[in-house]
PDB file of N, CA and C in Angstrom:
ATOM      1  N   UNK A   1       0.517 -15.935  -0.529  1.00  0.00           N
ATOM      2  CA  UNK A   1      -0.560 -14.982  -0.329  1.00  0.00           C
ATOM      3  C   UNK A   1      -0.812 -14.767   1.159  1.00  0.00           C
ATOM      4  N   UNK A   2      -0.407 -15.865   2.056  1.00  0.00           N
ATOM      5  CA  UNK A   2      -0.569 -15.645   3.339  1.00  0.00           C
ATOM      6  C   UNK A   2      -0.211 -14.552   3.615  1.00  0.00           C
ATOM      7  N   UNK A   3       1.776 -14.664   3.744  1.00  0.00           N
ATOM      8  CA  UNK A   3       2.324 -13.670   4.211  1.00  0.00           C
ATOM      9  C   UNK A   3       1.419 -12.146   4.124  1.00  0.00           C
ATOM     10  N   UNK A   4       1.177 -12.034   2.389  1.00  0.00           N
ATOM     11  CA  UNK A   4       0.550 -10.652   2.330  1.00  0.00           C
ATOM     12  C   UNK A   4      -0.303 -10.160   3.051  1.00  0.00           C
ATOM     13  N   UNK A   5      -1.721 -10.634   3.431  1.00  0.00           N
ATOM     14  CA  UNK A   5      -2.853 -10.665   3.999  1.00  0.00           C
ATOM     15  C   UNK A   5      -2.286 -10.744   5.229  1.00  0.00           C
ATOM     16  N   UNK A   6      -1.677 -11.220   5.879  1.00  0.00           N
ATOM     17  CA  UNK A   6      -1.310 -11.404   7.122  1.00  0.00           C
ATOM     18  C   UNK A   6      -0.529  -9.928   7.732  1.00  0.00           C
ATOM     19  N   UNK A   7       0.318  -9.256   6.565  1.00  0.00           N
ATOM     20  CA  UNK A   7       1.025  -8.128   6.823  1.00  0.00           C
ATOM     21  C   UNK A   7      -0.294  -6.970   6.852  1.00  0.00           C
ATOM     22  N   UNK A   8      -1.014  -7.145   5.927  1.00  0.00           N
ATOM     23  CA  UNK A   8      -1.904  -6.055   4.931  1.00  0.00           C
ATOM     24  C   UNK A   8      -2.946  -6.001   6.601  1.00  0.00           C
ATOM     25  N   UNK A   9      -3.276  -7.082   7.131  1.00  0.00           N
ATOM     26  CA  UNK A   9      -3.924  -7.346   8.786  1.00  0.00           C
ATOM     27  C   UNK A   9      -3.647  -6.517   9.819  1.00  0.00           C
ATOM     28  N   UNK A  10      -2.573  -7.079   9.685  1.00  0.00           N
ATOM     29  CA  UNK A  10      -1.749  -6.446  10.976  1.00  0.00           C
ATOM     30  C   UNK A  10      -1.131  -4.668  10.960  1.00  0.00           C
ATOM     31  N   UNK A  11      -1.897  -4.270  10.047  1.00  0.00           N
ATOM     32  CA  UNK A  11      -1.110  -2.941   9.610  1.00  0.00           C
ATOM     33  C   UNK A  11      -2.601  -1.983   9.068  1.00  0.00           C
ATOM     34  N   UNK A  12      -2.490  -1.073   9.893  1.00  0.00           N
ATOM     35  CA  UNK A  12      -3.739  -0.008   9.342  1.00  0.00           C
ATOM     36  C   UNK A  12      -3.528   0.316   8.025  1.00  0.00           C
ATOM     37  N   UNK A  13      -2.028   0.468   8.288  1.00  0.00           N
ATOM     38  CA  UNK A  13      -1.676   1.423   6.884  1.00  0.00           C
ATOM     39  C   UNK A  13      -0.706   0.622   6.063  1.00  0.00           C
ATOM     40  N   UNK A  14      -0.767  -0.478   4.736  1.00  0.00           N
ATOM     41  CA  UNK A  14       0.243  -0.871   4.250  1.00  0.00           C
ATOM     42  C   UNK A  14       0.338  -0.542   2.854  1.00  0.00           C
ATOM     43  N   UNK A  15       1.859  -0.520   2.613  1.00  0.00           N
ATOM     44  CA  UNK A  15       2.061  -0.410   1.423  1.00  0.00           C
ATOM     45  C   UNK A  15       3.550  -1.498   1.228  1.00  0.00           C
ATOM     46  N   UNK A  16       3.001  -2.140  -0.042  1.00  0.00           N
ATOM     47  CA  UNK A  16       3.853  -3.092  -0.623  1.00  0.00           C
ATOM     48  C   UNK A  16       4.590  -2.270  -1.728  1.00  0.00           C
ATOM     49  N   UNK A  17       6.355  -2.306  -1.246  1.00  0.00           N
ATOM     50  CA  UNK A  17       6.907  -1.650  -2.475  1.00  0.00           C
ATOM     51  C   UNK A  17       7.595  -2.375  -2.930  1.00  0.00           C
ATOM     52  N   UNK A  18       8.904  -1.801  -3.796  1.00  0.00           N
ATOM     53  CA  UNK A  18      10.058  -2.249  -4.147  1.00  0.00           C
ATOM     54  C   UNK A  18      10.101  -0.557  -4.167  1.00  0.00           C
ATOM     55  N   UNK A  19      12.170  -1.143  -3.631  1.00  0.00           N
ATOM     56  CA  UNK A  19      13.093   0.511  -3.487  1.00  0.00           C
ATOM     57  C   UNK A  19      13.523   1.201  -4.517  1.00  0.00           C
ATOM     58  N   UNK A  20      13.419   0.262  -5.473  1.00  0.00           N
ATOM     59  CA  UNK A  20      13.760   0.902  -7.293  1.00  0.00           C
ATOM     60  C   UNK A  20      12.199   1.891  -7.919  1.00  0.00           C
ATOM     61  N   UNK A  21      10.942   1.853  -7.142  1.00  0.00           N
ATOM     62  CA  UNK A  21      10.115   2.012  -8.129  1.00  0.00           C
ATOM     63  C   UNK A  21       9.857   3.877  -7.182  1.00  0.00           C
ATOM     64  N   UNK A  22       9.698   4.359  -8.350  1.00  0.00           N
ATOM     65  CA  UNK A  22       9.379   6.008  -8.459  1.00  0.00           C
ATOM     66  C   UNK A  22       7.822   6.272  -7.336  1.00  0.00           C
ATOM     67  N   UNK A  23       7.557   5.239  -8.532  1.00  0.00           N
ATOM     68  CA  UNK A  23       5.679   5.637  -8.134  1.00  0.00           C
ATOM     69  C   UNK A  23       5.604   4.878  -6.559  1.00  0.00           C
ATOM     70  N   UNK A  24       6.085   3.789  -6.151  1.00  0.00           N
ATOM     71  CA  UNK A  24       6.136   3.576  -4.670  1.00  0.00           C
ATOM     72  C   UNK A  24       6.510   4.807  -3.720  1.00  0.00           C
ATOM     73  N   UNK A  25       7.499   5.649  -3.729  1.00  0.00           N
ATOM     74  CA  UNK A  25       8.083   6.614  -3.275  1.00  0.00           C
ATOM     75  C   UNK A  25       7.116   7.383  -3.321  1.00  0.00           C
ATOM     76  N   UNK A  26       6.314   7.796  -4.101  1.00  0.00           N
ATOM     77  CA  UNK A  26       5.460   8.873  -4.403  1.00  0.00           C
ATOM     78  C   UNK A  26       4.102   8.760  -3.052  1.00  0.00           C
ATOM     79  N   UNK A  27       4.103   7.427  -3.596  1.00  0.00           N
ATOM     80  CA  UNK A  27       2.211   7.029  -2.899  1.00  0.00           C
ATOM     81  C   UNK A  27       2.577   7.020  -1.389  1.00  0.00           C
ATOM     82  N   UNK A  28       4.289   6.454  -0.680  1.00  0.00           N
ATOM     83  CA  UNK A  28       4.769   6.730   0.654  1.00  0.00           C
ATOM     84  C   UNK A  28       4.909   8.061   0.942  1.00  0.00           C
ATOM     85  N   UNK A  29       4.980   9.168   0.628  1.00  0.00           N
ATOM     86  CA  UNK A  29       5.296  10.511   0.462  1.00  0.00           C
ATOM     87  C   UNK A  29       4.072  10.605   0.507  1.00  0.00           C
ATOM     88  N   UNK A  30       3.289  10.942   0.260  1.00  0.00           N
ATOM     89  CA  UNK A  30       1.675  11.191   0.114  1.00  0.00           C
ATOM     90  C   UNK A  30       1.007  11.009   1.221  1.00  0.00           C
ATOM     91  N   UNK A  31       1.359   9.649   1.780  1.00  0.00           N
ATOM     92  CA  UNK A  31       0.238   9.008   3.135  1.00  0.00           C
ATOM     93  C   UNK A  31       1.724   9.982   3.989  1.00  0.00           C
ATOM     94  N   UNK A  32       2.899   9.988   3.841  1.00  0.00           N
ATOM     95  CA  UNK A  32       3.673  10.822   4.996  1.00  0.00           C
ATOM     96  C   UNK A  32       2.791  12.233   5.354  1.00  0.00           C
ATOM     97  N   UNK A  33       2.750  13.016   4.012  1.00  0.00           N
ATOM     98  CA  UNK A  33       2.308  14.330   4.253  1.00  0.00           C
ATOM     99  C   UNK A  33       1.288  14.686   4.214  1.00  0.00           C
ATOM    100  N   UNK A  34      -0.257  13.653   4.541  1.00  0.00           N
ATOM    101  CA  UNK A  34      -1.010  13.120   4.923  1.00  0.00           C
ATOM    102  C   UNK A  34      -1.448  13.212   6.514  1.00  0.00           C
ATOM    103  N   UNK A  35      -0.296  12.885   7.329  1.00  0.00           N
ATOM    104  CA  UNK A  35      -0.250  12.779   8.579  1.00  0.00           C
ATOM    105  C   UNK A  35      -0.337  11.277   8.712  1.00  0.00           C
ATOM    106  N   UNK A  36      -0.236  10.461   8.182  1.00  0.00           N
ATOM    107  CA  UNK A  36      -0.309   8.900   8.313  1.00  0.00           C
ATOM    108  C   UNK A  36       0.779   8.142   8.198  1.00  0.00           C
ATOM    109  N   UNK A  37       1.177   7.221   9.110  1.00  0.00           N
ATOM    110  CA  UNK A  37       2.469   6.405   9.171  1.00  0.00           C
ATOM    111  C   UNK A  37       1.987   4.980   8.902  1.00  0.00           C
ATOM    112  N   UNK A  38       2.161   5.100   7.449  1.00  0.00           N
ATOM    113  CA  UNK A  38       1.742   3.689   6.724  1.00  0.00           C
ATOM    114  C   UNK A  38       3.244   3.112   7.156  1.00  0.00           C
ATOM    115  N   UNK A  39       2.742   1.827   7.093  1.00  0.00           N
ATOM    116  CA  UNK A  39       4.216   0.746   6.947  1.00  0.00           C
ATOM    117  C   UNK A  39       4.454   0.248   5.594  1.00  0.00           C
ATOM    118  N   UNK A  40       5.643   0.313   5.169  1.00  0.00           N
ATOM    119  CA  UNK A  40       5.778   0.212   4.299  1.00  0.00           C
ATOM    120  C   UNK A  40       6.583  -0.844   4.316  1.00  0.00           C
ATOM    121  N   UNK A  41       6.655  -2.057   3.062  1.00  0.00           N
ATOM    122  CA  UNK A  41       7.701  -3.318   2.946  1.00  0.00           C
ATOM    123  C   UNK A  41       8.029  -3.324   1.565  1.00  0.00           C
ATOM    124  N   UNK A  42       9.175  -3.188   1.708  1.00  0.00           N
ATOM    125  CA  UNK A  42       9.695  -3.500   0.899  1.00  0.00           C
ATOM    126  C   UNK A  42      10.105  -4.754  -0.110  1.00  0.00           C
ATOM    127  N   UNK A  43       9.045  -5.790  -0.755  1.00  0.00           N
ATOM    128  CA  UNK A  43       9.294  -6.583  -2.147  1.00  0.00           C
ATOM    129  C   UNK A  43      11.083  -7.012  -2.313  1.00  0.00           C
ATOM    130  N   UNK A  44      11.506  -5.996  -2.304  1.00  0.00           N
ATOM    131  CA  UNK A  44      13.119  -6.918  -3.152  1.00  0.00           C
ATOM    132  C   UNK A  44      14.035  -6.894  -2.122  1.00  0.00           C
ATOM    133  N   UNK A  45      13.250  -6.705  -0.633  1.00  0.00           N
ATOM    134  CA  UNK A  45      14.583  -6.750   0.673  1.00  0.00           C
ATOM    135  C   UNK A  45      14.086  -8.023   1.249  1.00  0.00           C
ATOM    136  N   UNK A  46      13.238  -8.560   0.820  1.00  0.00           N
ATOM    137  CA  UNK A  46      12.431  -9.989   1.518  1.00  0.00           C
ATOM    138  C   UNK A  46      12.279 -11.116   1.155  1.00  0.00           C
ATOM    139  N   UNK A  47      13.239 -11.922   1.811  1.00  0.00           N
ATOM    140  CA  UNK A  47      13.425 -13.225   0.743  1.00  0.00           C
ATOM    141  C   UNK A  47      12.143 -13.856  -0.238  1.00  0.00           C
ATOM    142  N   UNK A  48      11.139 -14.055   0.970  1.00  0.00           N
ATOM    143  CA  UNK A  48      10.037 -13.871   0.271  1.00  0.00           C
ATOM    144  C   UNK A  48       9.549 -13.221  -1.065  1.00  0.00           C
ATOM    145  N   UNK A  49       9.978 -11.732  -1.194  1.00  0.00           N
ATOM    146  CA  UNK A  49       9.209 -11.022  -2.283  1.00  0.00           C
ATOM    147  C   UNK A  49       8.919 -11.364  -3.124  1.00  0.00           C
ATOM    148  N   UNK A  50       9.481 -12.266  -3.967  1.00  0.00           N
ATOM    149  CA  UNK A  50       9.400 -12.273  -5.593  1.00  0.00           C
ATOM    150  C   UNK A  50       7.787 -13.590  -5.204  1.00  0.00           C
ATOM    151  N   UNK A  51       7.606 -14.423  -4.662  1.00  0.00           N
ATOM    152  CA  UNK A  51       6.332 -15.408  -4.057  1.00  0.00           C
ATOM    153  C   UNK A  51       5.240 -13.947  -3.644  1.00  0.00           C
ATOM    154  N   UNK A  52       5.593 -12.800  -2.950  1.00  0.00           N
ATOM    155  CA  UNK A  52       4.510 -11.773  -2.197  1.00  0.00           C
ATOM    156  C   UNK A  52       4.334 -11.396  -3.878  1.00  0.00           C
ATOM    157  N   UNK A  53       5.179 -10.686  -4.491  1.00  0.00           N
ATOM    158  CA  UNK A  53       4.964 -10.609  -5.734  1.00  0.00           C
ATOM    159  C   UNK A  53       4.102 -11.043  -6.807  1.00  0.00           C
ATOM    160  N   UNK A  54       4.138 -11.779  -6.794  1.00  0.00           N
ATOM    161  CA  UNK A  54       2.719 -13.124  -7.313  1.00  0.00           C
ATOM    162  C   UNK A  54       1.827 -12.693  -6.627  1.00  0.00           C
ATOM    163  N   UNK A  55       1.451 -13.093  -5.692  1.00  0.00           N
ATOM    164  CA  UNK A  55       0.256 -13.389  -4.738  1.00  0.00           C
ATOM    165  C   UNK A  55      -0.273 -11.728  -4.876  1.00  0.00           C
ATOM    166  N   UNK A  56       0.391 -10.892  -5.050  1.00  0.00           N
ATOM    167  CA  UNK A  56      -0.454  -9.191  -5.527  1.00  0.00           C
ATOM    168  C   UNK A  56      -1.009  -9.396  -6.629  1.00  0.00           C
ATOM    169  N   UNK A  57      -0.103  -9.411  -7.384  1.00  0.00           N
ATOM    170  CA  UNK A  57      -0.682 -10.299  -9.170  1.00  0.00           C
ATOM    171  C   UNK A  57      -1.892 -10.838  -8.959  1.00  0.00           C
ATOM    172  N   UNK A  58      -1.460 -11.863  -8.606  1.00  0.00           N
ATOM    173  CA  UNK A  58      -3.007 -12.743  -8.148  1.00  0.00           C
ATOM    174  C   UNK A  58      -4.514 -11.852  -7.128  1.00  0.00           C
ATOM    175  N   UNK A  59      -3.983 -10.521  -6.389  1.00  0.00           N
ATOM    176  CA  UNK A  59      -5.308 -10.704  -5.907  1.00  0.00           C
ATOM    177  C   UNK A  59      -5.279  -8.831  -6.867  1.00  0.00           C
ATOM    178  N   UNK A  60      -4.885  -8.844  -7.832  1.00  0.00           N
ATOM    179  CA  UNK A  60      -5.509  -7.568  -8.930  1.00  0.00           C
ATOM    180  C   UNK A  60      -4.308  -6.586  -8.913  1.00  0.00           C
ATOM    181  N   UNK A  61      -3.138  -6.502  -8.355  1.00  0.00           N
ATOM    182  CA  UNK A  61      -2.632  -5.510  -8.698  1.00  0.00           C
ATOM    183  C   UNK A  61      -1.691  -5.737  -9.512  1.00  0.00           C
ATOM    184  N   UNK A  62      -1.951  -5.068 -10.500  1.00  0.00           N
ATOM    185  CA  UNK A  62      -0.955  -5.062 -12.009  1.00  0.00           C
ATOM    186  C   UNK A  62      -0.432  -3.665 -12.665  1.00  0.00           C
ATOM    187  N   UNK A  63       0.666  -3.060 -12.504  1.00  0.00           N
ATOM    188  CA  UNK A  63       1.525  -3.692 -11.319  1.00  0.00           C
ATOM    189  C   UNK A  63       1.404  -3.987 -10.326  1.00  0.00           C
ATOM    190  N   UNK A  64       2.572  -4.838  -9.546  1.00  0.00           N
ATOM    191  CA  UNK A  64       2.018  -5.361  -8.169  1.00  0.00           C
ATOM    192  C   UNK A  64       2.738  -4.433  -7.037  1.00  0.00           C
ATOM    193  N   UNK A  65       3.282  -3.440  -7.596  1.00  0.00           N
ATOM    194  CA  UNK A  65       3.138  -2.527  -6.711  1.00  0.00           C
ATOM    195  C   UNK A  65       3.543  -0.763  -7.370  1.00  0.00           C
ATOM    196  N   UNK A  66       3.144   0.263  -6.527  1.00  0.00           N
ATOM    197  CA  UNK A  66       2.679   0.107  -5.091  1.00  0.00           C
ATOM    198  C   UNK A  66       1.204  -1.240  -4.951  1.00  0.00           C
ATOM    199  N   UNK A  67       1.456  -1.468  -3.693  1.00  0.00           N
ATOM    200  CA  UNK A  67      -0.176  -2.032  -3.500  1.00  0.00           C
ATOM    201  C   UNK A  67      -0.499  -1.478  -2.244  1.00  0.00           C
ATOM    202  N   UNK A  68      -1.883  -1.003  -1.907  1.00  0.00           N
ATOM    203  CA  UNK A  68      -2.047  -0.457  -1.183  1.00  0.00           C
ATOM    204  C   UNK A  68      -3.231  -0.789  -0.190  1.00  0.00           C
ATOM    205  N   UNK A  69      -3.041  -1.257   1.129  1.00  0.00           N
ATOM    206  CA  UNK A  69      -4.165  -1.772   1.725  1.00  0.00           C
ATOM    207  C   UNK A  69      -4.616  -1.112   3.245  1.00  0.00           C
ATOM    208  N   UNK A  70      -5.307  -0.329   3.077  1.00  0.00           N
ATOM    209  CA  UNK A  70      -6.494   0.075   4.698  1.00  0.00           C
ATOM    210  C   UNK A  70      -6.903  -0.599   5.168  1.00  0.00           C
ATOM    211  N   UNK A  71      -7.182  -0.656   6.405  1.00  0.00           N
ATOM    212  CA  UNK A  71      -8.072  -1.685   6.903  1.00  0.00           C
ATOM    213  C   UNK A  71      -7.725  -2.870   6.631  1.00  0.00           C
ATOM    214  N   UNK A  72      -6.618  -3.387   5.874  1.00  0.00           N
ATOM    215  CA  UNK A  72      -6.971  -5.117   5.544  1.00  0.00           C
ATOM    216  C   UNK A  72      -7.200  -4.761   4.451  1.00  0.00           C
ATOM    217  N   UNK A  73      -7.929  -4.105   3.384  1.00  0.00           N
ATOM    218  CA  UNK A  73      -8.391  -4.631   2.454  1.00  0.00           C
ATOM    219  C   UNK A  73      -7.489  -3.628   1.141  1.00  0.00           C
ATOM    220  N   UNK A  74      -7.761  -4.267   0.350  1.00  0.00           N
ATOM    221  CA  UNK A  74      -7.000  -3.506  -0.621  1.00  0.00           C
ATOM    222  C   UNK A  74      -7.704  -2.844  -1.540  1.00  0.00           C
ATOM    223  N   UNK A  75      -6.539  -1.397  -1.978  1.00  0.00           N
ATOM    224  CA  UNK A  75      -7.582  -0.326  -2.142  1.00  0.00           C
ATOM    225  C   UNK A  75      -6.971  -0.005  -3.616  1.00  0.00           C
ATOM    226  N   UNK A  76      -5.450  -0.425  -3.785  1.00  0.00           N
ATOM    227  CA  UNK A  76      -4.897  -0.366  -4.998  1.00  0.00           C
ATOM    228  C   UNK A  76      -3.457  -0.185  -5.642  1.00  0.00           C
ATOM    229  N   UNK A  77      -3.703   0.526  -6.703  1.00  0.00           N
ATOM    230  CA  UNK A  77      -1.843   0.986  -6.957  1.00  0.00           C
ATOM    231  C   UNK A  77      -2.471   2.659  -7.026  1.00  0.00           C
ATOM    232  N   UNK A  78      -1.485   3.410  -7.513  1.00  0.00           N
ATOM    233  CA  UNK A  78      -0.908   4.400  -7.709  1.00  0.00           C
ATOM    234  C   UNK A  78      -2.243   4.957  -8.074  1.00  0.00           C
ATOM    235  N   UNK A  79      -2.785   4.575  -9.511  1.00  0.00           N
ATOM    236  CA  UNK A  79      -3.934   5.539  -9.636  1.00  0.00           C
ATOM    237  C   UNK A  79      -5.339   4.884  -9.156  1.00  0.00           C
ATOM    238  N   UNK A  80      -5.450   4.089  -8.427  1.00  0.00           N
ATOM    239  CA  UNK A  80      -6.595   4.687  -7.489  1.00  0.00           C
ATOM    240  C   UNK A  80      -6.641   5.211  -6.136  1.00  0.00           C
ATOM    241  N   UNK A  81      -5.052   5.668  -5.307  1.00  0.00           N
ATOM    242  CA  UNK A  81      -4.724   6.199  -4.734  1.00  0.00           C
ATOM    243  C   UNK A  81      -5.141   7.552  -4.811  1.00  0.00           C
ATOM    244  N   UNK A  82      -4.504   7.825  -6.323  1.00  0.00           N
ATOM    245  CA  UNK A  82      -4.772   9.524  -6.421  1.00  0.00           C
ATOM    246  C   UNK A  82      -5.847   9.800  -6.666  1.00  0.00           C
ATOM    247  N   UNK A  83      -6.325   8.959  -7.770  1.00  0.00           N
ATOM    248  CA  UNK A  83      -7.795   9.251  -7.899  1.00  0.00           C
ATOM    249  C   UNK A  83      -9.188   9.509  -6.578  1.00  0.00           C
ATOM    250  N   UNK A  84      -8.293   9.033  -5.749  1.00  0.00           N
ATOM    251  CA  UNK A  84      -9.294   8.709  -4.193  1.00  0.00           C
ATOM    252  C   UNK A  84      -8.794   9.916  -3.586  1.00  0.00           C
ATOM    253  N   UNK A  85      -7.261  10.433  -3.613  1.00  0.00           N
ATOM    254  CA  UNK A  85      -7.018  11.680  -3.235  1.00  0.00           C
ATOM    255  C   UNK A  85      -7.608  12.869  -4.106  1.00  0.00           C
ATOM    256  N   UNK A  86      -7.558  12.768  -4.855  1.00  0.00           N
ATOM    257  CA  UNK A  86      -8.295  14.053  -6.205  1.00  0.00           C
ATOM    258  C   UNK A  86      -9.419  14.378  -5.611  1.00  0.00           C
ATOM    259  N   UNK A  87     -10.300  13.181  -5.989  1.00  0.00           N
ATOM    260  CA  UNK A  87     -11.895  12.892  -5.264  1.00  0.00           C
ATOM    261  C   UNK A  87     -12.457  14.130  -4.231  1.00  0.00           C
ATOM    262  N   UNK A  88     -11.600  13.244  -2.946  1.00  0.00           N
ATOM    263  CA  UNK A  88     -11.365  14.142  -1.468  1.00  0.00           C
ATOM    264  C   UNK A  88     -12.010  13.031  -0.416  1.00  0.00           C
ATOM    265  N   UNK A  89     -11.740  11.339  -0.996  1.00  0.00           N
ATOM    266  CA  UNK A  89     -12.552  10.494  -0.528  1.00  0.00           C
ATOM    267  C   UNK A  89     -11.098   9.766   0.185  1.00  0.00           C
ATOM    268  N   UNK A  90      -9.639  10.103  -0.296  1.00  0.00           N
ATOM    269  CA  UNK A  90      -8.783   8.866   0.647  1.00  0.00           C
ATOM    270  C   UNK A  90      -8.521   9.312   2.101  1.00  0.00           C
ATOM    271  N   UNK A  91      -9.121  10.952   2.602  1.00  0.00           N
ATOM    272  CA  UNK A  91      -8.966  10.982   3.928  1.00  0.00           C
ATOM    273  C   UNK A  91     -10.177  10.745   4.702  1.00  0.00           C
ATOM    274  N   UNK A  92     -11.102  10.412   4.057  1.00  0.00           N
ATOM    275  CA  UNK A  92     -12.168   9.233   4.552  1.00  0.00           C
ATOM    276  C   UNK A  92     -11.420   8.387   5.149  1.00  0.00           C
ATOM    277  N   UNK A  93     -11.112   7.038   4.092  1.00  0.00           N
ATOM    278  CA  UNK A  93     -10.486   5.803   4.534  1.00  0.00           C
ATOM    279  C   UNK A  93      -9.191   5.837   5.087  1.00  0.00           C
ATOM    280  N   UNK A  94      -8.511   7.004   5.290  1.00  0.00           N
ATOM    281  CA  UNK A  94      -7.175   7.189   6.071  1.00  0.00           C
ATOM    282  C   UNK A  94      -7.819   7.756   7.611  1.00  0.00           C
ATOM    283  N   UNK A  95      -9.092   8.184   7.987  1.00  0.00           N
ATOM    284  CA  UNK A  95      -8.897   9.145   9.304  1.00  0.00           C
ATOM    285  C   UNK A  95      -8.639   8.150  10.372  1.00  0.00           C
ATOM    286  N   UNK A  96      -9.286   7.122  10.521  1.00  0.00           N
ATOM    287  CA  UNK A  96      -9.023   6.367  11.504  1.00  0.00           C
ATOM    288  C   UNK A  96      -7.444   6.143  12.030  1.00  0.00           C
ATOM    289  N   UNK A  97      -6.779   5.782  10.970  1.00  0.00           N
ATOM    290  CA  UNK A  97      -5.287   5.728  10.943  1.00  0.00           C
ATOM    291  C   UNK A  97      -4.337   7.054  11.193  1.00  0.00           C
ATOM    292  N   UNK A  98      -4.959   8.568  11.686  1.00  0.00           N
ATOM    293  CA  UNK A  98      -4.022   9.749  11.557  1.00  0.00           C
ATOM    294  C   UNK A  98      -4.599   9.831  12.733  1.00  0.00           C
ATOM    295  N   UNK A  99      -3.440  10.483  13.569  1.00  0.00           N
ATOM    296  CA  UNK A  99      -3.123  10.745  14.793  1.00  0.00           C
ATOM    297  C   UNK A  99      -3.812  12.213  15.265  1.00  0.00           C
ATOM    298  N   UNK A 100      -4.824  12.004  16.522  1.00  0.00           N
ATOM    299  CA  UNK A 100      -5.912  12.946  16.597  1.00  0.00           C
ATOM    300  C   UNK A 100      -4.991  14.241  16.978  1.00  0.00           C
TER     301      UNK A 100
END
């Protein structure tokens, strides 16, 4: 769980993927055309992953990815992404992170 929190810290914009999953691609595509350069890690390129894997599990995301964290904190998977985009509330919690 370290690692995660420690990445999710150090990163305005993170997203936890794996390169096989659709809906990861989607939610990276989104914050792209957004204007936001989330970082994105990739789960099944990191020896680590399958342990980061868990530790998402463990702090609510089921699936454990996408997972998606602002600020440090985590905001979700896929549909409360969109749902926050639908809204008109995720370029709230994205402005800080898009380039003036």
């Amino acid at each position: 769980m370290e690692k995660v929190q420690k990445l999710a810290s150090e990163n305005g914009v993170m997203i936890f993927s794996k390169s096989t999953c659709c809906l990861c691609y989607a939610v990276s595509i989104l914050f792209r055309e957004l204007g936001v350069n989330a970082y994105v890690h990739e789960l099944d390129h990191d020896s680590d992953g399958k342990e980061m894997d868990k530790s998402l599990i463990k702090m609510g995301c089921n699936p454990s990815v996408p997972a998606v964290f602002i600020g440090g904190k985590l905001i979700g998977s896929t549909n409360e992404i969109m749902s926050l985009h639908l809204k008109g509330s995720l370029l709230q919690l994205l402005k800080p992170y898009m380039p003036v």
